[in-house]
C-alpha atoms as a PDB file:
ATOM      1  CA  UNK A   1      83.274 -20.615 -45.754  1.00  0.00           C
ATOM      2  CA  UNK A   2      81.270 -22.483 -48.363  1.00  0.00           C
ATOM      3  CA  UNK A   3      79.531 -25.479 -48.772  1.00  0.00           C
ATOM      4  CA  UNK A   4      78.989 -27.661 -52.145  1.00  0.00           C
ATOM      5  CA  UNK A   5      80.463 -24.463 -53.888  1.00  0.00           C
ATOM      6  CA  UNK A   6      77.622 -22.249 -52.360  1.00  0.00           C
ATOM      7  CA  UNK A   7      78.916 -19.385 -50.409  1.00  0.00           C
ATOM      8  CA  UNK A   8      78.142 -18.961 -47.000  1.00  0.00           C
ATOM      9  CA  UNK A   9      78.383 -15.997 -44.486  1.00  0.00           C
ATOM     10  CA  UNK A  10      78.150 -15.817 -40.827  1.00  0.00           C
ATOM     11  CA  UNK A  11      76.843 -13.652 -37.834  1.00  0.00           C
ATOM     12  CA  UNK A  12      78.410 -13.223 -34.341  1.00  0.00           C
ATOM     13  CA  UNK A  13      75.811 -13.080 -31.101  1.00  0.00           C
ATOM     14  CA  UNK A  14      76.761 -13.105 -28.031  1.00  0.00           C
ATOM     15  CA  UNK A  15      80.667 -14.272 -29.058  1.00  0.00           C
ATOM     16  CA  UNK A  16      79.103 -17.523 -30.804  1.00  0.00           C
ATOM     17  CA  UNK A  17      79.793 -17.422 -34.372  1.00  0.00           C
ATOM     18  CA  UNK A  18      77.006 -18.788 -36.595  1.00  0.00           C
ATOM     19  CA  UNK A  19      77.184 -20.378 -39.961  1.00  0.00           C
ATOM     20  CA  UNK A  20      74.584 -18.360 -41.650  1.00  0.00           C
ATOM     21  CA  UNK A  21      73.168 -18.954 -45.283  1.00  0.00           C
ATOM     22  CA  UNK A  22      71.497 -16.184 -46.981  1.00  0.00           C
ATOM     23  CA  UNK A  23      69.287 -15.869 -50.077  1.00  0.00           C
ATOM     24  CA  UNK A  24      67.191 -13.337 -51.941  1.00  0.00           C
ATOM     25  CA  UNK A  25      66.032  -9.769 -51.239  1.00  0.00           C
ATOM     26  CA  UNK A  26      62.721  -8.367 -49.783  1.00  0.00           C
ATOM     27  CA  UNK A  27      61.357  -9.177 -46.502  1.00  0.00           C
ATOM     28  CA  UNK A  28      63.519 -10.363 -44.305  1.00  0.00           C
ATOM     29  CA  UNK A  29      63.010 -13.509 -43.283  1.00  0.00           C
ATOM     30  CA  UNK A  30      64.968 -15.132 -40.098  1.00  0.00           C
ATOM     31  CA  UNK A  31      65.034 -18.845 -41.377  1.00  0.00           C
ATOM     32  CA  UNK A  32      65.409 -21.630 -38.607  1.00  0.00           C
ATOM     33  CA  UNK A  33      66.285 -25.338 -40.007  1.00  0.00           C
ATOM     34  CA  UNK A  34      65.067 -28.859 -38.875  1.00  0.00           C
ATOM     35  CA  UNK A  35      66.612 -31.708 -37.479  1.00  0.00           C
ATOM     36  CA  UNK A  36      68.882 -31.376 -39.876  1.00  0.00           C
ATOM     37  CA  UNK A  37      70.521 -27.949 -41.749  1.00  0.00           C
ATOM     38  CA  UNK A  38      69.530 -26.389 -45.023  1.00  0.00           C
ATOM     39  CA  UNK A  39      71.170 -28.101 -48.396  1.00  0.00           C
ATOM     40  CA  UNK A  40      72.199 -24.714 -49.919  1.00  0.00           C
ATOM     41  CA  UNK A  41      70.763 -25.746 -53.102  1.00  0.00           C
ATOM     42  CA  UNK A  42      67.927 -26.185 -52.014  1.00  0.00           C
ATOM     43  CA  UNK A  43      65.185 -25.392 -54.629  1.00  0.00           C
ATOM     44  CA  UNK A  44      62.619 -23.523 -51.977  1.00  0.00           C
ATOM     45  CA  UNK A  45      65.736 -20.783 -51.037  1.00  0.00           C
ATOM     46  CA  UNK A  46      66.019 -19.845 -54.297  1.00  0.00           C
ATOM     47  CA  UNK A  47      61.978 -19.586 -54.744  1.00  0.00           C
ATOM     48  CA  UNK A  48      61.547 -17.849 -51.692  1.00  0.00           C
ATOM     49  CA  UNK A  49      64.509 -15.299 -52.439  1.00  0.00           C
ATOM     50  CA  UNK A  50      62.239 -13.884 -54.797  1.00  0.00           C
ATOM     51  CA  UNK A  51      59.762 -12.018 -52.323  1.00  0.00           C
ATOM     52  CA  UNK A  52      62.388 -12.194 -49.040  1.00  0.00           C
ATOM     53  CA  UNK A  53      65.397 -11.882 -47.697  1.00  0.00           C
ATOM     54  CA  UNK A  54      66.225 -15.495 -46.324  1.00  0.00           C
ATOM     55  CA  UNK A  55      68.921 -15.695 -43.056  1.00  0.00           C
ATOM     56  CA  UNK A  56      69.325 -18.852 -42.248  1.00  0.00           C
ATOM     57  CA  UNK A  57      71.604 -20.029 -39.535  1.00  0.00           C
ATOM     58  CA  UNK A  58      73.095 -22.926 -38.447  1.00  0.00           C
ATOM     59  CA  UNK A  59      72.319 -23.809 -34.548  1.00  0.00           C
ATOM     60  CA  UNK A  60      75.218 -24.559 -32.175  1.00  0.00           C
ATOM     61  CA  UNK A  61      76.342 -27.879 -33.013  1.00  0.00           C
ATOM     62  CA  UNK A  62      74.848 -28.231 -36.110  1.00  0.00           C
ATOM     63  CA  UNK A  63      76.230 -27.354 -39.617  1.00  0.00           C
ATOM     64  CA  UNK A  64      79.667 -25.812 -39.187  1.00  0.00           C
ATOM     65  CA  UNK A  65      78.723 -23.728 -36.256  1.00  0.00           C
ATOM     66  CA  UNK A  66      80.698 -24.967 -32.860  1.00  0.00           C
ATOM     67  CA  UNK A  67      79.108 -25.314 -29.741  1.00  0.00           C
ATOM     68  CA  UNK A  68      80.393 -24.286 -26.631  1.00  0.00           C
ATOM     69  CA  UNK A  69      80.740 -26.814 -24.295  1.00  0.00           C
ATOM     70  CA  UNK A  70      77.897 -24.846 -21.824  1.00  0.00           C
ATOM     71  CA  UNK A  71      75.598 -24.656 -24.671  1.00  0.00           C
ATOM     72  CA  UNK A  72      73.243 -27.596 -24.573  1.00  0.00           C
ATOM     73  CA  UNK A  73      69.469 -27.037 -24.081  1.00  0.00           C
ATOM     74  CA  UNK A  74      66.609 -25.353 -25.393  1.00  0.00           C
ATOM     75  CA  UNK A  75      66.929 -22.498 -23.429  1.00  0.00           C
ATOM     76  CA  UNK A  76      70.450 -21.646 -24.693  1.00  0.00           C
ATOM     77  CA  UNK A  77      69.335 -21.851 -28.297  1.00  0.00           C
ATOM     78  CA  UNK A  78      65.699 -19.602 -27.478  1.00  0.00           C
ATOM     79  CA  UNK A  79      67.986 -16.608 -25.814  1.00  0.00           C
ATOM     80  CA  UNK A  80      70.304 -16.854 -28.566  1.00  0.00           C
ATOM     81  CA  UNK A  81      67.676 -16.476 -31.427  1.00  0.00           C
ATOM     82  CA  UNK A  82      66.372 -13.627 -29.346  1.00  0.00           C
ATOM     83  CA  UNK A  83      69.277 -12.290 -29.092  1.00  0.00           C
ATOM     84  CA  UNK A  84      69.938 -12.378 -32.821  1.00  0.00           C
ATOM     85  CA  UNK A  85      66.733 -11.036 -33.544  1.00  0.00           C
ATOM     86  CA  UNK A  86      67.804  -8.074 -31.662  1.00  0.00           C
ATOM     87  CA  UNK A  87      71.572  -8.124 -33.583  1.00  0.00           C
ATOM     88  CA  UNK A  88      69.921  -8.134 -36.674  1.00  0.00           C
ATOM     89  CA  UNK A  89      69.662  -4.698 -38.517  1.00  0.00           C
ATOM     90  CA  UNK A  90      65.585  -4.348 -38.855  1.00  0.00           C
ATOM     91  CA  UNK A  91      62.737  -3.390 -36.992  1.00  0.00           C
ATOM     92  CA  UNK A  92      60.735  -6.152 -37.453  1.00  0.00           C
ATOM     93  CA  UNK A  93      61.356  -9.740 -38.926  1.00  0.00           C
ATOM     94  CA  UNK A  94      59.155 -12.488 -39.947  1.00  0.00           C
ATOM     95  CA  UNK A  95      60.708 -15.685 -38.444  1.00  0.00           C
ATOM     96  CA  UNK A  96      60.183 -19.216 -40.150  1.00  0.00           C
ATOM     97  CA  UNK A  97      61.015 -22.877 -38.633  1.00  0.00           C
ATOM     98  CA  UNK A  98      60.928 -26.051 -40.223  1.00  0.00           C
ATOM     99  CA  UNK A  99      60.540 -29.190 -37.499  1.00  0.00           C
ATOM    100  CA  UNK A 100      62.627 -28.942 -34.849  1.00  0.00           C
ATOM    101  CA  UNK A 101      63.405 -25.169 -36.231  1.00  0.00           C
ATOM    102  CA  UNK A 102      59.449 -24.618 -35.656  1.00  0.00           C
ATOM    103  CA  UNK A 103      59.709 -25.600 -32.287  1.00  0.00           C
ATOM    104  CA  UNK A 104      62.367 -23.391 -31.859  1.00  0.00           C
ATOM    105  CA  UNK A 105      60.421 -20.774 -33.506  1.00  0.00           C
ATOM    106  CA  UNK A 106      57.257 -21.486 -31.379  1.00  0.00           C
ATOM    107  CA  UNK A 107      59.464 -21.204 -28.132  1.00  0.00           C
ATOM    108  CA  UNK A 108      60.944 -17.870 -29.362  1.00  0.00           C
ATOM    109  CA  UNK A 109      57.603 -16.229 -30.493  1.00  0.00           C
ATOM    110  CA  UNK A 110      56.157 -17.012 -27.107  1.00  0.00           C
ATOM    111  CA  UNK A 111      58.962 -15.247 -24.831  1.00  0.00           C
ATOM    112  CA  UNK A 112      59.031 -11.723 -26.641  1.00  0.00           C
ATOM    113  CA  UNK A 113      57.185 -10.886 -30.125  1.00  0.00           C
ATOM    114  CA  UNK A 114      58.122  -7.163 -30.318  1.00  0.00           C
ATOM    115  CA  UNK A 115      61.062  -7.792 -32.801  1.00  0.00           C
ATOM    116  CA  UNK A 116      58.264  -9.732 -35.163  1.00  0.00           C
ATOM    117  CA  UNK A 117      56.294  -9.061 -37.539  1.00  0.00           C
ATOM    118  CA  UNK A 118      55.295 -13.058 -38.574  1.00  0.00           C
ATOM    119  CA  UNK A 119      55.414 -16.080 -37.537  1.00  0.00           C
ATOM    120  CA  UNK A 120      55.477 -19.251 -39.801  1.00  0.00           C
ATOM    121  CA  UNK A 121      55.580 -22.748 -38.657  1.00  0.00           C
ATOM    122  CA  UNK A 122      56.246 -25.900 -40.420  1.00  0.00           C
ATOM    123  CA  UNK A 123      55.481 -28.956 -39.185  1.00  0.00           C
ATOM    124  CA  UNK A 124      56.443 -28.297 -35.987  1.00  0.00           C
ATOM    125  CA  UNK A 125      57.036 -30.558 -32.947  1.00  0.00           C
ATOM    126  CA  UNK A 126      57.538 -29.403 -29.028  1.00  0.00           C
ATOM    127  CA  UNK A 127      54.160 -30.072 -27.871  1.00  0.00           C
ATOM    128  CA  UNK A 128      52.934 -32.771 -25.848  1.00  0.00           C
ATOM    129  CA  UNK A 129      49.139 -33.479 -26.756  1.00  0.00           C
ATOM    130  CA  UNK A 130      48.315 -36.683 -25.704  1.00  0.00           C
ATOM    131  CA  UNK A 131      48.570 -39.112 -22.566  1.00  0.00           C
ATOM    132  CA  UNK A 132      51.391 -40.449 -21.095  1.00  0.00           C
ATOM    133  CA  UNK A 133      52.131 -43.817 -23.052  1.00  0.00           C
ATOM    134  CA  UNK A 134      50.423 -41.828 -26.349  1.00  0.00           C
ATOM    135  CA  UNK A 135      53.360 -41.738 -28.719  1.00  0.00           C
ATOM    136  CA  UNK A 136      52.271 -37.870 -30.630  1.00  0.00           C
ATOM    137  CA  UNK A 137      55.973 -37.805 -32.353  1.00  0.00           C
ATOM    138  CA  UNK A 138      57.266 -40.783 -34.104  1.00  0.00           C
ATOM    139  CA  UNK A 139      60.690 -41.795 -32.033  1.00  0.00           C
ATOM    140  CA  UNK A 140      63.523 -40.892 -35.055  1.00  0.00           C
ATOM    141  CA  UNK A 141      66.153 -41.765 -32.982  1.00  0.00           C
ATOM    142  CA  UNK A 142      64.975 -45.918 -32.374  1.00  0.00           C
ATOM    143  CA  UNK A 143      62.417 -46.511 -35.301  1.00  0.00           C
ATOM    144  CA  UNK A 144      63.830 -48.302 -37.778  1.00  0.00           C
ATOM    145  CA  UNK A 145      65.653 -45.479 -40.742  1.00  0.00           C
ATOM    146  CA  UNK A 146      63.283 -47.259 -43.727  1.00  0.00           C
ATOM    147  CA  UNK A 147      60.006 -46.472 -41.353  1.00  0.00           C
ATOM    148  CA  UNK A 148      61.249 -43.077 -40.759  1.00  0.00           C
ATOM    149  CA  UNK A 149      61.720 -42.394 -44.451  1.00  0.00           C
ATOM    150  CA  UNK A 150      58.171 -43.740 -44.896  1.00  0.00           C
ATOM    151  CA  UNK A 151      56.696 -41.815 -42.501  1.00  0.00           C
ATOM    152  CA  UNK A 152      58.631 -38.424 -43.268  1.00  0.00           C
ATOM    153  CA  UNK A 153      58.031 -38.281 -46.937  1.00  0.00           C
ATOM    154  CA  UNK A 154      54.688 -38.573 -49.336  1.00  0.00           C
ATOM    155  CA  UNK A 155      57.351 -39.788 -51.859  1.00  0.00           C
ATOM    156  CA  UNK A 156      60.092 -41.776 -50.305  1.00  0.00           C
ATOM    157  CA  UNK A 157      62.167 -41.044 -53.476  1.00  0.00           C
ATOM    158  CA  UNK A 158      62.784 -37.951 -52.652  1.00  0.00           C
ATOM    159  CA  UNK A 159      63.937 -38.089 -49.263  1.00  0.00           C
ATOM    160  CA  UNK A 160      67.990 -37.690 -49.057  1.00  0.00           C
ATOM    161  CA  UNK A 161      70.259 -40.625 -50.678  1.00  0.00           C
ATOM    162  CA  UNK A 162      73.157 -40.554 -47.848  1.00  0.00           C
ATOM    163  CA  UNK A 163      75.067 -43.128 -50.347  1.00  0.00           C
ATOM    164  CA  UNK A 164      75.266 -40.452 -52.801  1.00  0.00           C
ATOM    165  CA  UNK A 165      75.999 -37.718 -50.562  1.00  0.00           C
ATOM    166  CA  UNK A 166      79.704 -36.919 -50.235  1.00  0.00           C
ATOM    167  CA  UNK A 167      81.931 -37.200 -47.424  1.00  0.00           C
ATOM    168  CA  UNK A 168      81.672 -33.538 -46.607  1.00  0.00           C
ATOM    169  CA  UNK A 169      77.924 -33.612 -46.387  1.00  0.00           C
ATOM    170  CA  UNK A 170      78.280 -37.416 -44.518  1.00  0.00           C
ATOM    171  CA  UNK A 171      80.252 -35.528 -41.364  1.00  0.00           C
ATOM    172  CA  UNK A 172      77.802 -32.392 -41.451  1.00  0.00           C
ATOM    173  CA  UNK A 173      74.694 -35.423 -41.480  1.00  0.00           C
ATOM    174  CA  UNK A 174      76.226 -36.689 -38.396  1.00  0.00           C
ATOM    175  CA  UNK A 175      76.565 -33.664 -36.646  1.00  0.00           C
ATOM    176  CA  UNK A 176      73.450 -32.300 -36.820  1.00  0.00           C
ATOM    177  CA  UNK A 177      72.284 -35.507 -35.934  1.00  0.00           C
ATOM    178  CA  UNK A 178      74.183 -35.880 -32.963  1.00  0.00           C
ATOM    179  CA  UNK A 179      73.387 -31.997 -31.936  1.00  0.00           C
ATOM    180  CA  UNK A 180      69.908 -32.968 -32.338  1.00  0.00           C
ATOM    181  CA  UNK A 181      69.779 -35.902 -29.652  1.00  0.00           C
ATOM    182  CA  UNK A 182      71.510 -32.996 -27.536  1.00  0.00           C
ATOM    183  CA  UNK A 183      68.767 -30.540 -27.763  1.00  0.00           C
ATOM    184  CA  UNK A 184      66.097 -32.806 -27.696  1.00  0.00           C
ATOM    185  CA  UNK A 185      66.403 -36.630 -26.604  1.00  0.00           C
ATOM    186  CA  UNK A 186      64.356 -35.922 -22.874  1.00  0.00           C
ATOM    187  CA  UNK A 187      62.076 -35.114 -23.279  1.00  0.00           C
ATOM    188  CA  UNK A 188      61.407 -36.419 -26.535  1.00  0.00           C
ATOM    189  CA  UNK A 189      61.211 -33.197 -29.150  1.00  0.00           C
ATOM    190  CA  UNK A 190      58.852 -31.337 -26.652  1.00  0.00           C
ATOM    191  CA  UNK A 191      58.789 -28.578 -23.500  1.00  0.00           C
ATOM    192  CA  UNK A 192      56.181 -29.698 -21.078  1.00  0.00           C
ATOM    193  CA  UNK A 193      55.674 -25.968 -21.083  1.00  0.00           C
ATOM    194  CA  UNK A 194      55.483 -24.588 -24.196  1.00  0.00           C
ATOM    195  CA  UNK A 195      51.714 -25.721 -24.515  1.00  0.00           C
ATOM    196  CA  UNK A 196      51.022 -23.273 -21.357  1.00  0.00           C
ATOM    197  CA  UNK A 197      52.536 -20.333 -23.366  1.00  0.00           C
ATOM    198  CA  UNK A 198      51.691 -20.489 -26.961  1.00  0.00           C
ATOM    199  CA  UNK A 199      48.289 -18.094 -25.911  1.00  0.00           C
ATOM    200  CA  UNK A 200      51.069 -15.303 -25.752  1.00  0.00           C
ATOM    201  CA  UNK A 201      52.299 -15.238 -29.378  1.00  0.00           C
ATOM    202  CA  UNK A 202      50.603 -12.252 -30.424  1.00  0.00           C
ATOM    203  CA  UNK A 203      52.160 -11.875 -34.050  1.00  0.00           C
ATOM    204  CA  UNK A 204      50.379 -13.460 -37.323  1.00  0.00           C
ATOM    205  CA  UNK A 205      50.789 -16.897 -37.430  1.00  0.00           C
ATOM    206  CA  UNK A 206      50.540 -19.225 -40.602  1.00  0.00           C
ATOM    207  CA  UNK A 207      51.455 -23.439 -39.771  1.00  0.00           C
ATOM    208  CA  UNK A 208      51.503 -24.745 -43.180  1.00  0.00           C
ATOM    209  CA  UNK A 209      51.942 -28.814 -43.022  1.00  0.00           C
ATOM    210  CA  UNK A 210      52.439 -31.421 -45.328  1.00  0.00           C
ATOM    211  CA  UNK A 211      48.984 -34.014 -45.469  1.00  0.00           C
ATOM    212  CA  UNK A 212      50.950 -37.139 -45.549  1.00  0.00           C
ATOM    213  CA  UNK A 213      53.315 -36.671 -42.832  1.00  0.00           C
ATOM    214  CA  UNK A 214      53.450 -39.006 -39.992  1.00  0.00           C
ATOM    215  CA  UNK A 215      56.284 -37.864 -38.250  1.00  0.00           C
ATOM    216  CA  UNK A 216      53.737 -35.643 -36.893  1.00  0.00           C
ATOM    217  CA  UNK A 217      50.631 -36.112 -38.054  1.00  0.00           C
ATOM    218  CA  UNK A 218      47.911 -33.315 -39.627  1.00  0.00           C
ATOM    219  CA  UNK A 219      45.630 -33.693 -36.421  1.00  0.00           C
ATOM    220  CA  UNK A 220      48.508 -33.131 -34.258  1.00  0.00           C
ATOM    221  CA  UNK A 221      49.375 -29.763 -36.082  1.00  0.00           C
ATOM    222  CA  UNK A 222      45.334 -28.271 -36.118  1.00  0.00           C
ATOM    223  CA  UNK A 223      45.606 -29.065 -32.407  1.00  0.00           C
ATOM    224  CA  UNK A 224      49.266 -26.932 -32.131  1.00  0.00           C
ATOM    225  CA  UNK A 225      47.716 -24.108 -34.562  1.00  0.00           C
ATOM    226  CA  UNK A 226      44.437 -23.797 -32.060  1.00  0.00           C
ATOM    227  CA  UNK A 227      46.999 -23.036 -29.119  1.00  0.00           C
ATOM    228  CA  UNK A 228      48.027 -20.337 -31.170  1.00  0.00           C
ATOM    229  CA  UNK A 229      45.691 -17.190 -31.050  1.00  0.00           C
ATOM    230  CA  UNK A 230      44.516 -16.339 -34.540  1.00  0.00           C
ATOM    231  CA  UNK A 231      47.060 -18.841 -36.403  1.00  0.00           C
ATOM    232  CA  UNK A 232      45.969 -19.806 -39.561  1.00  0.00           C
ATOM    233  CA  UNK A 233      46.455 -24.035 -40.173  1.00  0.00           C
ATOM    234  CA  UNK A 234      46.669 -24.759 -43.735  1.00  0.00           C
ATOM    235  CA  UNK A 235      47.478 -28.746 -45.417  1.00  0.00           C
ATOM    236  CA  UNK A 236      50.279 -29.067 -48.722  1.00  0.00           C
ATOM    237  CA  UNK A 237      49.178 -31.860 -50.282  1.00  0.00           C
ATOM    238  CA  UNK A 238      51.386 -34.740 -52.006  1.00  0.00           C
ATOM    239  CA  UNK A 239      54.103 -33.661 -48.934  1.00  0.00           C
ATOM    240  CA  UNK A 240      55.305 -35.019 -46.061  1.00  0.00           C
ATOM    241  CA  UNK A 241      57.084 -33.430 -43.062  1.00  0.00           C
ATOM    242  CA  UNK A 242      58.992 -31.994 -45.310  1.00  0.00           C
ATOM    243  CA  UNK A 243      56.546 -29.785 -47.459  1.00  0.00           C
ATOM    244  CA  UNK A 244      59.899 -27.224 -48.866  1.00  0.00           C
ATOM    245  CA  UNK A 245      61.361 -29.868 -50.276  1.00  0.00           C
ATOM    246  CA  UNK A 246      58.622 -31.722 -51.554  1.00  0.00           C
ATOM    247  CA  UNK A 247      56.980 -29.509 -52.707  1.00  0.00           C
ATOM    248  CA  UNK A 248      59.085 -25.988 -52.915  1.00  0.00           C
ATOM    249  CA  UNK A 249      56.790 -23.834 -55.763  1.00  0.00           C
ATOM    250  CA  UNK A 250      53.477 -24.520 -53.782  1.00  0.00           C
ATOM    251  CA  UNK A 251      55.351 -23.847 -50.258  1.00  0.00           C
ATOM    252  CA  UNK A 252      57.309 -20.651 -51.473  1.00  0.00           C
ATOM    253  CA  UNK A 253      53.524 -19.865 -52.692  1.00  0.00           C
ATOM    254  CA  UNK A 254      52.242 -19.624 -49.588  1.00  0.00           C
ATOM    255  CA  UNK A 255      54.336 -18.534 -47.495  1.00  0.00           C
ATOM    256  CA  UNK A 256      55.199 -15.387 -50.059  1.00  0.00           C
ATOM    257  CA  UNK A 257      51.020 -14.495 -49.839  1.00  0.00           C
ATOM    258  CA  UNK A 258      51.504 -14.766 -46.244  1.00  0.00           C
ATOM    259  CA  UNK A 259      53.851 -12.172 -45.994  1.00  0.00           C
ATOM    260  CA  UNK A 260      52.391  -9.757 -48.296  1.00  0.00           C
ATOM    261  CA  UNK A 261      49.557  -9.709 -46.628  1.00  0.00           C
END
């Protein structure tokens, strides 16, 4: 299977068969993606290949992975990443998510930790901080797709140009897209519960965020990162809520310190 030329390989857990892109040597490094999946030319893979070994799957639904028709909430896709932590042939492994993926990451940290060794969040959503008509995640699903870009990125230029991208990458756009709403349309991008059980994540924690993202703001990830016992909060500046891309040598920076520590 390959994408744009770059190879990818794959993992079976529990009979679902995952697109999985892989980079680099070193650490290994269980790599979940945001709302949308990893460009495999990414800039940050290749950066962070250097001090880790980067698996990065595709979610059910997303990518090129099916989803099984029963597959469909949170829950499915938390017992399946702990169930690939436990497929996957090390003792421990540090486990990265970007957005959505950090959510993801967040959930899986706080049911079991002993396959871990680190935890790294970035810019995640899945809480719910403030009151019931407080709006803590900008809606990308109804605001208009020129706000969103605004919002998402400290420069706007460098956010994806869909009229460039190719058919291929147009279809795998609108599945992810579509998977997305699946996993996470009500309630919007959060677990009512998740705040309750983010005291249990007992692993090193770094939350790196971009300072000009208003997707979810700065404020709104120092709040997450004090939920999260001894988790270190740190800001990217001239990024948005999408600090890898934006930014990849200052990111891959970071997050390489972090795991030599």
């Amino acid at each position: 299977m390959s994408t744009n030329g770059m190879p990818l390989g794959g993992m079976t857990v529990n009979g679902i068969e995952l697109e999985v892109l892989r980079r680099g040597s070193g650490t290994p490094v269980l790599l979940l993606h945001g709302m949308d999946t990893l460009h495999p030319k990414a800039r940050f893979l290749d950066l962070l290949g250097r001090d880790a070994e980067i698996i990065a799957p595709s979610s059910p639904g997303f990518g090129n992975t099916q989803r099984p028709a029963d597959f469909d909430t949170m829950y499915d896709l938390v017992h399946l990443y702990l169930a690939a932590l436990d497929a996957l042939p090390y003792d421990k492994v540090a486990l990265m998510g970007l957005s959505f993926g950090g959510w993801l990451a967040a959930e899986v940290a706080a049911a079991s930790c002993h396959r871990l060794s680190r935890l790294i969040l970035i810019d995640p959503v899945g809480i719910k901080l403030g009151g019931p008509t407080d709006r803590d995640i900008l809606d990308v699903f109804n605001v208009n797709p020129a706000e969103v870009r605004r919002c998402g990125w400290h420069d706007p230029a460098k956010a994806p140009d869909y009229d460039a991208m190719s058919d291929e990458e147009l279809v795998i756009h609108a599945r992810n897209w579509e998977a997305l709403c699946l996993y996470a349309w009500h309630p919007y991008m959060y677990n009512p519960q998740l705040k309750r059980w983010l005291g249990q994540i007992r692993v090193p924690t770094l939350m790196l965020w971009g300072a000009s993202d208003r997707v979810v703001t700065p404020d709104y990830g120092r709040a997450y990162s004090r939920l999260i016992p001894g988790a270190r909060f740190e800001i990217i500046e001239e990024a948005g809520h999408h600090p890898e891309i934006e930014q990849p040598e200052r990111f891959a920076g970071r997050v390489a310190a972090f795991l030599r520590e």
